[in-house]
Each structure stands twice: as structure tokens, then as C-alpha cells.
C-alpha atoms as a PDB file:
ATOM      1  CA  UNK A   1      19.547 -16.157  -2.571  1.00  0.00           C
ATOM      2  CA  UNK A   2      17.267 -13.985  -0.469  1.00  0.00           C
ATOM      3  CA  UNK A   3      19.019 -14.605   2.448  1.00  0.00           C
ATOM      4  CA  UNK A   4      21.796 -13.001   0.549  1.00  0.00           C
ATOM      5  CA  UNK A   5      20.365  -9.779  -0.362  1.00  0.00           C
ATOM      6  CA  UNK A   6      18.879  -9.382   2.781  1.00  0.00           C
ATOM      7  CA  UNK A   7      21.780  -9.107   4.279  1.00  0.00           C
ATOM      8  CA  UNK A   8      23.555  -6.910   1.731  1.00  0.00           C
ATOM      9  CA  UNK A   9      20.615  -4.264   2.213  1.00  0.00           C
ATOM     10  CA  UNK A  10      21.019  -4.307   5.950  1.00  0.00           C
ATOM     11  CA  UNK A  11      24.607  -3.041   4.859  1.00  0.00           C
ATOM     12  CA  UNK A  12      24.405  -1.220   1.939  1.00  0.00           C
ATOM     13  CA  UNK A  13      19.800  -1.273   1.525  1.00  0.00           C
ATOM     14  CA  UNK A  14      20.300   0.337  -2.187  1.00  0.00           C
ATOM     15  CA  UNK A  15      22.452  -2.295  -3.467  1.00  0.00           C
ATOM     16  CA  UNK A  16      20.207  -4.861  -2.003  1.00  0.00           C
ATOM     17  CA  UNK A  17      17.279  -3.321  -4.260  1.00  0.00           C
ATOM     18  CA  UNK A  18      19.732  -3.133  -7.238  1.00  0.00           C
ATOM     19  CA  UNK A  19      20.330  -6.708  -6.805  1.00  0.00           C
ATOM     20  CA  UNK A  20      17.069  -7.376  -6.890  1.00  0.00           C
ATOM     21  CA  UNK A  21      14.783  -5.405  -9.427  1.00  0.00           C
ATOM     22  CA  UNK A  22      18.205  -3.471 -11.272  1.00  0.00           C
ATOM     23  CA  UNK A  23      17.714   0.150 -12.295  1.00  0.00           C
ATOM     24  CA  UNK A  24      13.840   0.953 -11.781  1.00  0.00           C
ATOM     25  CA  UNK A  25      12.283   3.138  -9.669  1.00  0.00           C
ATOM     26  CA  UNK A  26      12.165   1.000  -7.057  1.00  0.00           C
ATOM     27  CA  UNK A  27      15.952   1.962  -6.897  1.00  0.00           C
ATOM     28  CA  UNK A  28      16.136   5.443  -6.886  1.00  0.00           C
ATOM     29  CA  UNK A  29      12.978   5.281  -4.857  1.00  0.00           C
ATOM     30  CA  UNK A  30      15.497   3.337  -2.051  1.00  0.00           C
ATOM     31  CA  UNK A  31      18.341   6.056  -2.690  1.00  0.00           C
ATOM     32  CA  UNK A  32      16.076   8.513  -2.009  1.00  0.00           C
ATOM     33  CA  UNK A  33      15.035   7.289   1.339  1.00  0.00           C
ATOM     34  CA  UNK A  34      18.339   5.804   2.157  1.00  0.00           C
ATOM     35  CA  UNK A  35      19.801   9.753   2.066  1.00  0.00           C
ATOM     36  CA  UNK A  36      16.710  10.577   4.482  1.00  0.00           C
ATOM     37  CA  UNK A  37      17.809   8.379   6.750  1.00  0.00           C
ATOM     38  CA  UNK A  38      19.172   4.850   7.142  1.00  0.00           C
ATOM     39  CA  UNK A  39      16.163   3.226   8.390  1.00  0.00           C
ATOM     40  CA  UNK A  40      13.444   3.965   5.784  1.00  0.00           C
ATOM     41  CA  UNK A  41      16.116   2.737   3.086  1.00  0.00           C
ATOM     42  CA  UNK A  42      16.495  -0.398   5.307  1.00  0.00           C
ATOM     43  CA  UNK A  43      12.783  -0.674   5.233  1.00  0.00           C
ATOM     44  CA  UNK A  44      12.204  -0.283   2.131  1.00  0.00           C
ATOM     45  CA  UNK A  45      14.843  -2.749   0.838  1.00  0.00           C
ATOM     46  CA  UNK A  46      13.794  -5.289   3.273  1.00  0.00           C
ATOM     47  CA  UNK A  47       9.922  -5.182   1.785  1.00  0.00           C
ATOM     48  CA  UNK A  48      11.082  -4.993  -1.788  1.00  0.00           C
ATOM     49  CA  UNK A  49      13.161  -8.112  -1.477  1.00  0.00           C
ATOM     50  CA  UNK A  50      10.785 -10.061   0.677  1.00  0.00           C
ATOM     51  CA  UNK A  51       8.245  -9.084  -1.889  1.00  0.00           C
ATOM     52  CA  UNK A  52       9.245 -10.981  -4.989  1.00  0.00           C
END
């Protein structure tokens, strides 16, 4: 199921995190850096997922 979200967040990286942990900070923390750029949402998704 990881493979799954980690390909959603390469798409979409906030929904990937939503998938994942739901409404936390972890989430707004990702929209945040997803409107700073692309990447750093990416990145963050990526290591949120992997992390669990």
C-alpha cells in the first residue's frame, strides 16, 4: 500500500500525506511546503510515508 501512496504524492505530495497520517500537522506542514514549491512538498511526502 506504500507503493500506492508513493506514487499519489509524486502527483498530488499533500494527498499522499493525507492518506497516510489524515489531518495532523504533518499535513498542513506538506501544504505549506507544497505552495513553496513542488519539490520540498514531494520531499516531504516521500519521508513521511517511507517513515511509518
Amino acid at each position: 500500500m506504500d507503493i500506492v501512496r508513493i506514487i499519489i504524492a509524486i502527483f498530488i505530495p499533500p494527498l499522499g500525506v493525507f492518506l497516510q497520517v489524515g489531518l495532523g500537522g504533518h499535513f498542513w506542514l506538506n501544504i505549506l511546503l507544497t505552495l513553496f514549491g513542488y519539490v520540498p512538498g514531494l520531499v516531504h511526502a516521500i519521508w513521511v510515508i517511507a517513515k511509518k
